[in-house]
C-alpha atoms as a PDB file:
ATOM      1  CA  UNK A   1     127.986 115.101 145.379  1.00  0.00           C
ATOM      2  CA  UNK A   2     125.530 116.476 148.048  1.00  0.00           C
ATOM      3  CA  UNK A   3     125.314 112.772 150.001  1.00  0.00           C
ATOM      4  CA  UNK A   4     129.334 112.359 149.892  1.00  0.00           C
ATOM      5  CA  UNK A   5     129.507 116.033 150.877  1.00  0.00           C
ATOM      6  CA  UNK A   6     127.160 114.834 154.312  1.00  0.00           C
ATOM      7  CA  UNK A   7     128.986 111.250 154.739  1.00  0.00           C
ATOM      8  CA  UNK A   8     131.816 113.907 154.737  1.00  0.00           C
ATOM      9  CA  UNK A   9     130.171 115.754 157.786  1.00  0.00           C
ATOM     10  CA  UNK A  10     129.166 112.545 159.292  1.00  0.00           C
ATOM     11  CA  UNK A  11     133.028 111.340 158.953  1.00  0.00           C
ATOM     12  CA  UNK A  12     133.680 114.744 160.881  1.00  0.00           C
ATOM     13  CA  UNK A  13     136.486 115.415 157.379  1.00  0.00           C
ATOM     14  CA  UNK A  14     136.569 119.208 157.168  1.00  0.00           C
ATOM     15  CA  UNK A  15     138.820 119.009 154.628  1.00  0.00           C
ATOM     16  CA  UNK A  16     137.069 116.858 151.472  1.00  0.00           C
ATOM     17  CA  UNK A  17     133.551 118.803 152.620  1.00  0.00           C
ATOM     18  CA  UNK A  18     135.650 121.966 151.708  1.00  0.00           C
ATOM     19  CA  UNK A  19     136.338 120.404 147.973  1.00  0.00           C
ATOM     20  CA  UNK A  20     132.944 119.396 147.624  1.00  0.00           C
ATOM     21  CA  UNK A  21     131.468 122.520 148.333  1.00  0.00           C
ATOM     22  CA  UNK A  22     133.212 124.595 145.913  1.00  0.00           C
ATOM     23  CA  UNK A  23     132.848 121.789 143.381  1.00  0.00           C
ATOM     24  CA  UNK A  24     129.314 122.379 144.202  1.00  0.00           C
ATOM     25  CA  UNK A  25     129.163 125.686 143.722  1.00  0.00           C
ATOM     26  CA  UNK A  26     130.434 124.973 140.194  1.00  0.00           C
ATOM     27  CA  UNK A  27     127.855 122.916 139.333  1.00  0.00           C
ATOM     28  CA  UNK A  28     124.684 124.844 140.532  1.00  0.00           C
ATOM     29  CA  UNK A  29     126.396 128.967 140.100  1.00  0.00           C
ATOM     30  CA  UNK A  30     122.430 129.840 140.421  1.00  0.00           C
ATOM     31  CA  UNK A  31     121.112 127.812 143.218  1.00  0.00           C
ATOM     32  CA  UNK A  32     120.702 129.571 146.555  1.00  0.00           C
ATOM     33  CA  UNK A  33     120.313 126.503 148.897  1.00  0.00           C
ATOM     34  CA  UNK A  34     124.277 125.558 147.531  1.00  0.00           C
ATOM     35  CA  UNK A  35     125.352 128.896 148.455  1.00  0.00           C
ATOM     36  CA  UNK A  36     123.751 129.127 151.526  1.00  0.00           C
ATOM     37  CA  UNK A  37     125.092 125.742 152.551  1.00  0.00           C
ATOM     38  CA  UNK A  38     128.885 126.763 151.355  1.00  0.00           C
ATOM     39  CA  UNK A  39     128.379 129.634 153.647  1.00  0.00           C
ATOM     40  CA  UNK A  40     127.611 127.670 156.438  1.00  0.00           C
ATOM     41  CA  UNK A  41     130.700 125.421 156.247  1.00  0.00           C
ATOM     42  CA  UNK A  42     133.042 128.810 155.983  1.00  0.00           C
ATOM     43  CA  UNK A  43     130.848 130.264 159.051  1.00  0.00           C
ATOM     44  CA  UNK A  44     131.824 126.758 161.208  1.00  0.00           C
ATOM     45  CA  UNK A  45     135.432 127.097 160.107  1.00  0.00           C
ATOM     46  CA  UNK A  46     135.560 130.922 160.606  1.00  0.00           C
ATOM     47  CA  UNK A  47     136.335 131.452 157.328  1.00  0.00           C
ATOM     48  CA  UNK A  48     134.599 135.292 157.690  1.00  0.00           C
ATOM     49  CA  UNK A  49     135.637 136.555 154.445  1.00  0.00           C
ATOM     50  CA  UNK A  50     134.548 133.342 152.641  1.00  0.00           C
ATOM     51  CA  UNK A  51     131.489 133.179 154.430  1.00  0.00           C
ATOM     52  CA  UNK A  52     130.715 136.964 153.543  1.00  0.00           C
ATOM     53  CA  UNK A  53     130.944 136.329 149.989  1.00  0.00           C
ATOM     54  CA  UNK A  54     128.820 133.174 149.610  1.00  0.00           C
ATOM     55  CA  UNK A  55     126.320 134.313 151.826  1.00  0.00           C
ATOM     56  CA  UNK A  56     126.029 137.639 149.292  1.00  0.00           C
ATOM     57  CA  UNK A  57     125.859 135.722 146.614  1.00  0.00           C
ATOM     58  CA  UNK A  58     123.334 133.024 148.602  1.00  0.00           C
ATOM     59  CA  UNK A  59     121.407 137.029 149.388  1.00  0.00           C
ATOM     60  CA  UNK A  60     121.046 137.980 145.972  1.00  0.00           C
ATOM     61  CA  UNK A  61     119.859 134.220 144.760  1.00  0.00           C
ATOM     62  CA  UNK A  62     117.425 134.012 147.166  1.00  0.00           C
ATOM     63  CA  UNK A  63     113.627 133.838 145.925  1.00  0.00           C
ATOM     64  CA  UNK A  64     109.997 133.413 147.110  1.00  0.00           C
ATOM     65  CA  UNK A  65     109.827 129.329 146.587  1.00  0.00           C
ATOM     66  CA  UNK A  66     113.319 129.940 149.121  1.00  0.00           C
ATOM     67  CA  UNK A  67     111.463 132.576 151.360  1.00  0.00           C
ATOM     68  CA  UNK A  68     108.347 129.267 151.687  1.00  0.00           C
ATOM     69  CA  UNK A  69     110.823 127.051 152.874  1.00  0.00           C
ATOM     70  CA  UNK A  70     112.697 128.909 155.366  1.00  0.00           C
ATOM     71  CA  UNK A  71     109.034 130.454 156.611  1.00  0.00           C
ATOM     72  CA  UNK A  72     109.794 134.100 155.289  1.00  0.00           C
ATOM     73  CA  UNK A  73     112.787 134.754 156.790  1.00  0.00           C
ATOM     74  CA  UNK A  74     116.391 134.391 154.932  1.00  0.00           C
ATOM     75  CA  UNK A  75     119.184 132.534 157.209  1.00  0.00           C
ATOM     76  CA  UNK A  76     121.676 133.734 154.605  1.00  0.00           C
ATOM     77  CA  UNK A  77     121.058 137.273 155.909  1.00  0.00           C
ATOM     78  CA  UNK A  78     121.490 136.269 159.421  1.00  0.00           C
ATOM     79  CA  UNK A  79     124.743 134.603 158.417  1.00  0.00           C
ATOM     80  CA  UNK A  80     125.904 137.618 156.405  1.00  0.00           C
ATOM     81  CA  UNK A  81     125.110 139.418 159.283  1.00  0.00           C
ATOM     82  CA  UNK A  82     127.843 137.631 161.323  1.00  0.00           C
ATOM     83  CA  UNK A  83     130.681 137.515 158.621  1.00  0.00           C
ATOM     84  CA  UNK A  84     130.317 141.141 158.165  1.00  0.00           C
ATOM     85  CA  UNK A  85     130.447 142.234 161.801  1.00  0.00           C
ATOM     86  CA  UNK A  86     133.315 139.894 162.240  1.00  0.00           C
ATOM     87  CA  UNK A  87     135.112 141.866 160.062  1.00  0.00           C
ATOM     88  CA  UNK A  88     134.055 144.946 160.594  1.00  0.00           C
ATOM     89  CA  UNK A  89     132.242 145.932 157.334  1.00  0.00           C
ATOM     90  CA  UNK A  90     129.180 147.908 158.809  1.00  0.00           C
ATOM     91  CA  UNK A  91     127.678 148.541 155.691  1.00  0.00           C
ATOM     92  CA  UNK A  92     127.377 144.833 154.857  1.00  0.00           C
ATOM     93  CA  UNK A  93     126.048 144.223 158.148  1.00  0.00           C
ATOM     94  CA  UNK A  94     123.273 147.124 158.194  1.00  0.00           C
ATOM     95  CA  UNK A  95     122.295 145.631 154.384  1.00  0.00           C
ATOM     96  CA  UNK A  96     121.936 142.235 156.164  1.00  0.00           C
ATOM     97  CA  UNK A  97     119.778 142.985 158.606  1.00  0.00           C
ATOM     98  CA  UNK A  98     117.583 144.895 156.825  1.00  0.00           C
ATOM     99  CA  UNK A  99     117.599 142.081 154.180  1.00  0.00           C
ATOM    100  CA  UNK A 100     116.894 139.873 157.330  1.00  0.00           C
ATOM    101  CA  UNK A 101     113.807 142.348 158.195  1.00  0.00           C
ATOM    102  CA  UNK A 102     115.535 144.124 160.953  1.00  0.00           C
ATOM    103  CA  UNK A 103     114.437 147.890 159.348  1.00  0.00           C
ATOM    104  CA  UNK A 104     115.752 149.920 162.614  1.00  0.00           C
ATOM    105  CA  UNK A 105     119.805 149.304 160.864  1.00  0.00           C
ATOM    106  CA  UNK A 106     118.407 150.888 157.493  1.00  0.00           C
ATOM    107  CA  UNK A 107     118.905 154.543 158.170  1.00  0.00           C
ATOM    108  CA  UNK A 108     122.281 154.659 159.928  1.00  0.00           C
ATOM    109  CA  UNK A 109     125.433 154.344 158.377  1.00  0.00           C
ATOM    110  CA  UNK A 110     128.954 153.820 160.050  1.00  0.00           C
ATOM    111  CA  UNK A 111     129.482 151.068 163.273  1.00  0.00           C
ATOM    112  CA  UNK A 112     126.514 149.920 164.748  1.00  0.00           C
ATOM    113  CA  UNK A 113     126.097 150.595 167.684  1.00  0.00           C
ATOM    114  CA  UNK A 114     122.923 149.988 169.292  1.00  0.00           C
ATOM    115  CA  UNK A 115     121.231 148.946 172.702  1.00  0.00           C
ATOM    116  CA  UNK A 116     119.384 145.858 171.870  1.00  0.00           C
ATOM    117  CA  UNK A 117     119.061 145.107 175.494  1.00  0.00           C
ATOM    118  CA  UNK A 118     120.667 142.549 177.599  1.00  0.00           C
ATOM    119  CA  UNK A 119     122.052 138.822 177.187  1.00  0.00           C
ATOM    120  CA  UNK A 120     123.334 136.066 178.036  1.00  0.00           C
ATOM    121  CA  UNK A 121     126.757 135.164 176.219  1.00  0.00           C
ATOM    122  CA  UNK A 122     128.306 131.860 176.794  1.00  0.00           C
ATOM    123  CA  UNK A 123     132.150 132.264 176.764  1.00  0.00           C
ATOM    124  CA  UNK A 124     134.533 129.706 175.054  1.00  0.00           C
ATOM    125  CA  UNK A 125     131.331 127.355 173.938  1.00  0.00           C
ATOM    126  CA  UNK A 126     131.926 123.658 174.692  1.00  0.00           C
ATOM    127  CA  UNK A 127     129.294 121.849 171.866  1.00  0.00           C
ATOM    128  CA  UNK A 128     129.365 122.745 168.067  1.00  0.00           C
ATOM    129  CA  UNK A 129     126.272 123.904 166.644  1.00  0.00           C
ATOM    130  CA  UNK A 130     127.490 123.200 163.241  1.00  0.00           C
ATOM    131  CA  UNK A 131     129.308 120.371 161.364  1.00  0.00           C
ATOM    132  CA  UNK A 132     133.186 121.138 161.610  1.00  0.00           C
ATOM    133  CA  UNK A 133     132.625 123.856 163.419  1.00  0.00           C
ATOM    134  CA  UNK A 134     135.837 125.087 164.758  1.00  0.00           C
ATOM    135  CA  UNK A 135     134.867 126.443 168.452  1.00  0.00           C
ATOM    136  CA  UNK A 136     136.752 129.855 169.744  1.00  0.00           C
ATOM    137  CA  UNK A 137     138.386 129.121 173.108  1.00  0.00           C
ATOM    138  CA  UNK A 138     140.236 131.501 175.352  1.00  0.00           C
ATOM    139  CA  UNK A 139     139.506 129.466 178.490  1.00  0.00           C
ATOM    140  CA  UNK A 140     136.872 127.830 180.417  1.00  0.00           C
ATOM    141  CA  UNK A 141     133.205 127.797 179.514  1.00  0.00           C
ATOM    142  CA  UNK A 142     131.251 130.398 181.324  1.00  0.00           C
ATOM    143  CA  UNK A 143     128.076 132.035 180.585  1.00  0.00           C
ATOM    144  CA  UNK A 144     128.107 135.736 181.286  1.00  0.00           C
ATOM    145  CA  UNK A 145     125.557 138.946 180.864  1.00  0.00           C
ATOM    146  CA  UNK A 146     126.520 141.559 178.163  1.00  0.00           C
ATOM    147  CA  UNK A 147     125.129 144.492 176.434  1.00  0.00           C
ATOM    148  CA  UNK A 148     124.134 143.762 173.159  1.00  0.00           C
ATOM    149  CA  UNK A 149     125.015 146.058 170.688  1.00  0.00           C
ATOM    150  CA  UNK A 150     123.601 144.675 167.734  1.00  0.00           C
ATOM    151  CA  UNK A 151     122.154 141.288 166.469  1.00  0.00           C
ATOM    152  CA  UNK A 152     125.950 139.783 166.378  1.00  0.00           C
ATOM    153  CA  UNK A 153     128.120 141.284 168.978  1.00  0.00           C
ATOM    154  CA  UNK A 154     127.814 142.407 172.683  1.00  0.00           C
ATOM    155  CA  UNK A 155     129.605 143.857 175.436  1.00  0.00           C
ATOM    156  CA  UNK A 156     130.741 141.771 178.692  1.00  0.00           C
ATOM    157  CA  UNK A 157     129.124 143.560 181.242  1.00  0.00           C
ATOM    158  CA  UNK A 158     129.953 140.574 184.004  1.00  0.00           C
ATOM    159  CA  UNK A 159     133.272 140.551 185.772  1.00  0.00           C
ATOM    160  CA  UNK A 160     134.336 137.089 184.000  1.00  0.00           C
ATOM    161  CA  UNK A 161     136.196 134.635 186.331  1.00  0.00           C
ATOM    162  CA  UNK A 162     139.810 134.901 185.073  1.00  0.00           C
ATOM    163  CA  UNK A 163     139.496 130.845 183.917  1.00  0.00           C
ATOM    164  CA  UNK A 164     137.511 131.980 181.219  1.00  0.00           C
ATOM    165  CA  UNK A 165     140.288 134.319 179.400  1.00  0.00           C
ATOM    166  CA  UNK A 166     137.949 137.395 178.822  1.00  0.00           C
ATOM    167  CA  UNK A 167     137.730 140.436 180.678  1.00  0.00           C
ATOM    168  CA  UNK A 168     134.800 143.252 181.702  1.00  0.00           C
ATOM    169  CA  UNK A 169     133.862 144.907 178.572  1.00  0.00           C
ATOM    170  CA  UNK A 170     135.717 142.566 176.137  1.00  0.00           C
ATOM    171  CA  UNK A 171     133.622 142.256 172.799  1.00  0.00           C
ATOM    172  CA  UNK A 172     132.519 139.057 171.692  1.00  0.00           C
ATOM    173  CA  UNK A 173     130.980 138.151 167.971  1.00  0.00           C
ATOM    174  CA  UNK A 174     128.344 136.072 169.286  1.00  0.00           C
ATOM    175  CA  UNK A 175     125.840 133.413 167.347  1.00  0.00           C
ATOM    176  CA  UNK A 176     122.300 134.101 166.966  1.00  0.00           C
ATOM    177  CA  UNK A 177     120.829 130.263 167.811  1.00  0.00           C
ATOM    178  CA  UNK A 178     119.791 130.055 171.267  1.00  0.00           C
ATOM    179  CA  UNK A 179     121.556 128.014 173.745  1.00  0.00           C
ATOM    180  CA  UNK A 180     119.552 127.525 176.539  1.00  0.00           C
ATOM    181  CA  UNK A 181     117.628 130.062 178.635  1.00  0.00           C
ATOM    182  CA  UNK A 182     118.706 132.134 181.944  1.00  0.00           C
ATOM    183  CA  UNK A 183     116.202 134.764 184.068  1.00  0.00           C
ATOM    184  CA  UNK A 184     116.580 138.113 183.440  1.00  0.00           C
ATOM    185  CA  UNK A 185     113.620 140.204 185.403  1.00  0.00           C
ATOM    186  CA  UNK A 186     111.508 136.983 186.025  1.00  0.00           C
ATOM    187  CA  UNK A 187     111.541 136.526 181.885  1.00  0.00           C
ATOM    188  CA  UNK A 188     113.413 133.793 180.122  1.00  0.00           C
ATOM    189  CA  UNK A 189     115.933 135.102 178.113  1.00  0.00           C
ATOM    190  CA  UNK A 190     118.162 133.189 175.109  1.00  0.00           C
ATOM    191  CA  UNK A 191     121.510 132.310 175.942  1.00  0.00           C
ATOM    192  CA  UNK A 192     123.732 132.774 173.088  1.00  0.00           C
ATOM    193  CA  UNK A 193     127.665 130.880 172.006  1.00  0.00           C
ATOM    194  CA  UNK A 194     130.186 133.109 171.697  1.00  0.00           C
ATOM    195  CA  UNK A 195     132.181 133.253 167.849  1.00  0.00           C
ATOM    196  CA  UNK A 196     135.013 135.103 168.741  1.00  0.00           C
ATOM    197  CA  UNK A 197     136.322 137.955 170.561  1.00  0.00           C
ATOM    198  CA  UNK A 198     136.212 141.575 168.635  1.00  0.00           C
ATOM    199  CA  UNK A 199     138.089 143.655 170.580  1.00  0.00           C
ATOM    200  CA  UNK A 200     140.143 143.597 174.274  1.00  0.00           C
ATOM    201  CA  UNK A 201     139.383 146.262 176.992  1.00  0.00           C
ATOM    202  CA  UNK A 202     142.405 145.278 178.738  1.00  0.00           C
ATOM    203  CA  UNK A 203     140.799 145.910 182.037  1.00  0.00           C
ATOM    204  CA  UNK A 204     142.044 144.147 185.053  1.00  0.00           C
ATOM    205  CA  UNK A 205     140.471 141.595 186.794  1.00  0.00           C
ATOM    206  CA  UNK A 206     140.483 141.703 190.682  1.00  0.00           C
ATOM    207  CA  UNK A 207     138.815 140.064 193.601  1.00  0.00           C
ATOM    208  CA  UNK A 208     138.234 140.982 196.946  1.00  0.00           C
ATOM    209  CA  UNK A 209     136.870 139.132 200.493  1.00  0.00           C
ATOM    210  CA  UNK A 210     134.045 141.552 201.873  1.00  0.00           C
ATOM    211  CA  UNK A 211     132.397 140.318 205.001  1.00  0.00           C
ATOM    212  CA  UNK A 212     129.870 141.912 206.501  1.00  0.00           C
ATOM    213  CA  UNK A 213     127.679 143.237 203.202  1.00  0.00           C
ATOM    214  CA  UNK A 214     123.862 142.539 202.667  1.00  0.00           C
ATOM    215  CA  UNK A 215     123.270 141.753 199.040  1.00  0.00           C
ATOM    216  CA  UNK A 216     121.487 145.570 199.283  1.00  0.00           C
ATOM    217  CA  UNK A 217     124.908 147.420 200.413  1.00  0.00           C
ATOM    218  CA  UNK A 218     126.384 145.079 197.445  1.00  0.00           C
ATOM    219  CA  UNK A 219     124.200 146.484 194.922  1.00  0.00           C
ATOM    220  CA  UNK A 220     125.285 150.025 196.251  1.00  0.00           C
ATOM    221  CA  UNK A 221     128.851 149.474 195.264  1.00  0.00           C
ATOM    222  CA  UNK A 222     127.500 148.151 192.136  1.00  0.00           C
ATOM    223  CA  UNK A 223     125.958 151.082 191.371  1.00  0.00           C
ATOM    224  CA  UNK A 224     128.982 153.693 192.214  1.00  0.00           C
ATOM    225  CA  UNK A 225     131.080 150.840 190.168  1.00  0.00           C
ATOM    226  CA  UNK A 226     128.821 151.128 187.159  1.00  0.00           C
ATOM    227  CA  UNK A 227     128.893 155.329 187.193  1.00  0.00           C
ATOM    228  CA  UNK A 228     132.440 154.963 186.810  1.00  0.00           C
ATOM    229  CA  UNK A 229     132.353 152.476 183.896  1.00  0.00           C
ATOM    230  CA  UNK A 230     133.841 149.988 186.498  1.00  0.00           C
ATOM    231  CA  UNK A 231     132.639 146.052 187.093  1.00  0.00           C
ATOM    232  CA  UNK A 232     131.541 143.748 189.536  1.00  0.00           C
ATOM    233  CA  UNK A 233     130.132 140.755 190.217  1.00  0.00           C
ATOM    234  CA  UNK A 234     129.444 138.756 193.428  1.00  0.00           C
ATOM    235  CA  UNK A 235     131.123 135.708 192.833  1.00  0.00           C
ATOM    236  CA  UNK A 236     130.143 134.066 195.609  1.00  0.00           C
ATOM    237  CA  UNK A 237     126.854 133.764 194.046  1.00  0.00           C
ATOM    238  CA  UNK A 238     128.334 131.913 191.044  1.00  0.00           C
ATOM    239  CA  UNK A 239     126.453 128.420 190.252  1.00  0.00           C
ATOM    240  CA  UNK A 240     128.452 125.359 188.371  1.00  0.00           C
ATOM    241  CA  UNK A 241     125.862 123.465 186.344  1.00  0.00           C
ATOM    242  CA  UNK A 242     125.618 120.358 184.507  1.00  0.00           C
ATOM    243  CA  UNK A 243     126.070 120.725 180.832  1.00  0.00           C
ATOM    244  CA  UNK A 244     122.343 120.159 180.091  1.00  0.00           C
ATOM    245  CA  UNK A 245     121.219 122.692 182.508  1.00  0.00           C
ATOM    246  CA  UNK A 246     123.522 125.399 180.961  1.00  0.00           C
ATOM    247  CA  UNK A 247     122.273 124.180 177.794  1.00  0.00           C
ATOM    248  CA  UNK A 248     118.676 124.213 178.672  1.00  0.00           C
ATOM    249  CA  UNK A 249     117.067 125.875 181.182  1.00  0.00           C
ATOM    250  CA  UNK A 250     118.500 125.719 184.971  1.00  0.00           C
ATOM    251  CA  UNK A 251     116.355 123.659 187.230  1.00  0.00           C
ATOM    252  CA  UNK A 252     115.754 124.205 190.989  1.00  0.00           C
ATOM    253  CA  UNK A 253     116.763 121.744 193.212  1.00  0.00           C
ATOM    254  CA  UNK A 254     119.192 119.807 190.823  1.00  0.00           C
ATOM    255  CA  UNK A 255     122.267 118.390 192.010  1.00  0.00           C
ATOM    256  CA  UNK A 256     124.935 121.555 191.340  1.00  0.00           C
ATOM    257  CA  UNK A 257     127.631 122.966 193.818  1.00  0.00           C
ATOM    258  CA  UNK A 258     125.981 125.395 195.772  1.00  0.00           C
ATOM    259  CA  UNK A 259     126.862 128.857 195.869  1.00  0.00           C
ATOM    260  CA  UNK A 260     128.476 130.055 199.267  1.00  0.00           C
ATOM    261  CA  UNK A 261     125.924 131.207 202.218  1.00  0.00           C
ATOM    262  CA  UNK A 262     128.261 132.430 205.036  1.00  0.00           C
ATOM    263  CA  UNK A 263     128.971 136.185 205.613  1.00  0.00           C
ATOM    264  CA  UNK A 264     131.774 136.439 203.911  1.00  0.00           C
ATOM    265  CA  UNK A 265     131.375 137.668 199.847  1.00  0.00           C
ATOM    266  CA  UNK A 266     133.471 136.769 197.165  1.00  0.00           C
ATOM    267  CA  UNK A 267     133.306 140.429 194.813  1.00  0.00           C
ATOM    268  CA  UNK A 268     134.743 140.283 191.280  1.00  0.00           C
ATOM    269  CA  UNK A 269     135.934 143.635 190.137  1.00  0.00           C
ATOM    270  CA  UNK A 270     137.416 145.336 187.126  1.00  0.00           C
ATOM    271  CA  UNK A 271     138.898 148.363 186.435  1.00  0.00           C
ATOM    272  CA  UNK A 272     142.393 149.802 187.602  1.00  0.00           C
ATOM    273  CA  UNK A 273     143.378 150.369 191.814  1.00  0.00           C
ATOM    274  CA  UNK A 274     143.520 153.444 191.995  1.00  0.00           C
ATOM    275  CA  UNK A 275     139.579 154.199 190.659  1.00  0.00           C
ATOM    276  CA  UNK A 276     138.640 150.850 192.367  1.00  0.00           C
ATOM    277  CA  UNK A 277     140.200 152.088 195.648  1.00  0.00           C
ATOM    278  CA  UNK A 278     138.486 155.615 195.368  1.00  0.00           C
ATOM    279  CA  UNK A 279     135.047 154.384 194.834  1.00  0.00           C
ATOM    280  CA  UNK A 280     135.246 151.521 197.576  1.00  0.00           C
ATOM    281  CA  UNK A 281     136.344 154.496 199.948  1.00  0.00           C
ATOM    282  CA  UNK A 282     133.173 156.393 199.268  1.00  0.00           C
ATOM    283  CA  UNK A 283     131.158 153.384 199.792  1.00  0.00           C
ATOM    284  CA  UNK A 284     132.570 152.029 203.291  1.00  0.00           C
ATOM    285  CA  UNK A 285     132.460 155.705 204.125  1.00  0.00           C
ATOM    286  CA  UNK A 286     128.275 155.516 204.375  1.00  0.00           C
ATOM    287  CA  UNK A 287     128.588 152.029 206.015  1.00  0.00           C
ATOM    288  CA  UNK A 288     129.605 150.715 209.164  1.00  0.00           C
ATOM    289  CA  UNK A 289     130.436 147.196 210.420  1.00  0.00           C
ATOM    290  CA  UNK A 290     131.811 145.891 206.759  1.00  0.00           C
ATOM    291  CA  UNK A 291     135.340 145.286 206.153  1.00  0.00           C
ATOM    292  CA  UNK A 292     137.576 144.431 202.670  1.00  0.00           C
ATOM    293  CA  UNK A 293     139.946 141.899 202.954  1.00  0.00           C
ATOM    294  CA  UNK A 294     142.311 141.098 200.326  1.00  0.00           C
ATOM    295  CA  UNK A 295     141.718 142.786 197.374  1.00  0.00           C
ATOM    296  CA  UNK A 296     144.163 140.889 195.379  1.00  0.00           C
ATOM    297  CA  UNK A 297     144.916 141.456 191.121  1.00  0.00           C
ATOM    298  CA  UNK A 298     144.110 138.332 189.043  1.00  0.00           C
ATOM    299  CA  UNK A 299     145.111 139.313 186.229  1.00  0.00           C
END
């Protein structure tokens, strides 16, 4: 059953590797590598309440010839991890990740909630990681920052372009296999594939022509932006990659479309135009010699 359930992957047939798997489940109730696998198939499909269930049951099965093979650690708990936070049960999550050895979830109870720092989040993924997986898409691929609020979900804290479908502070369910690498304070840091989107802001997305800005003043209007819960990115900076450079790690000095060099600044912004308008004000009010053309709505 477990080699027709793989020619079943390798024939890309969602459907009969469904029926195997719970046929498998029948015949080995008490094995944890069958459980673990089941949850992995309803994890691809996004099957979260599914894969919450097997991956408990994969949790509770799992035992120290299982904790040898996977080197200590328990990829069930990971996975549970996910599931739960899809859905919003905070309780399983904070059991999973203390299951997974993550003891800094064990004392709080209620939404987690925590600053794990920031990442990389790459929007509307464009390569399974899993057999049948069934890939969330809003829009175009693009890899974005975000505040990471716990080991499954994170905050959009770029302005996204408005190809992608997601907004400033949209929250994204996010995988925990890296992706590839970007630079974050000279350090590599892990890019991870977006599951799914949590929750809206509903924030709109504008852009504006500003010539006449060092990338210093720009960081000034970052910062009033940012006191005000607002966003921006310089999207003139933006660079297109390859597909194994966003995958990997992005190399100087390979063939990608460079970002724009001439005075003139492409700004993504978020928030509504009356805050955005206030803010700008106070910032061309300390500066001379810079002017903002056509700040336009995007959506």
């Amino acid at each position: 059953m477990w080699s027709d359930w793989k020619a079943a992957d390798a024939a890309a047939d969602a459907g009969l590797a469904a029926v195997l798997a719970s046929e498998l489940l029948e015949l080995t109730p008490k094995s944890y590598y069958s459980w673990f696998q089941a949850g992995l198939l309803s994890k691809a499909v996004g099957n979260w309440p599914e894969s919450l269930d097997r991956n408990s049951r994969a949790l509770d099965l799992f035992t120290e010839a299982d904790a040898e093979e996977f080197n200590g650690a328990n990829p069930a708990a990971w996975n549970l991890g996910i599931a739960s936070t899809a859905l919003g049960d905070w309780s399983a999550a904070r059991s999973a990740w203390v299951a997974y050895g993550l003891d800094k979830f064990r004392a709080e109870a209620g939404p987690i909630d925590v600053d794990c720092g920031m990442a990389p989040v790459r929007l509307n993924p464009d390569q399974p990681s899993l057999p049948h997986q069934v890939l969330f898409s809003a829009g175009n691929t693009e890899v974005v920052w975000c505040w990471r609020r716990s080991p499954a979900h994170a905050v959009i804290a770029s302005v996204p372009l408005p190809e992608s479908g997601h907004r400033f502070r949209d929250t994204v369910l996010h995988d925990g296999e890296p992706k590839g690498t970007r630079r974050l304070d000279g350090q590599e840091v892990s890019v991870f594939d977006e599951l799914g989107r949590l929750e809206e802001s509903g924030l709109p997305t504008w852009q504006a022509q500003v010539v006449g800005a060092t990338s210093d003043d720009v960081q000034a209007l970052s910062n009033l932006f940012g006191q005000r819960g607002l966003g921006l990115d310089d999207w003139s900076g933006i660079r297109l990659m390859c597909s194994k450079c966003s995958h990997g790690a992005p190399q100087d000095g390979h063939d990608h479309i460079p970002t724009t060099a001439d005075d003139t600044k492409r700004l993504g912004l978020a928030g509504h135009e009356s805050d955005l308008g206030e803010v700008i004000e106070t910032w061309l009010a300390a500066r001379q010699g810079i002017d903002v053309r056509n700040l336009e709505l995007l959506w």
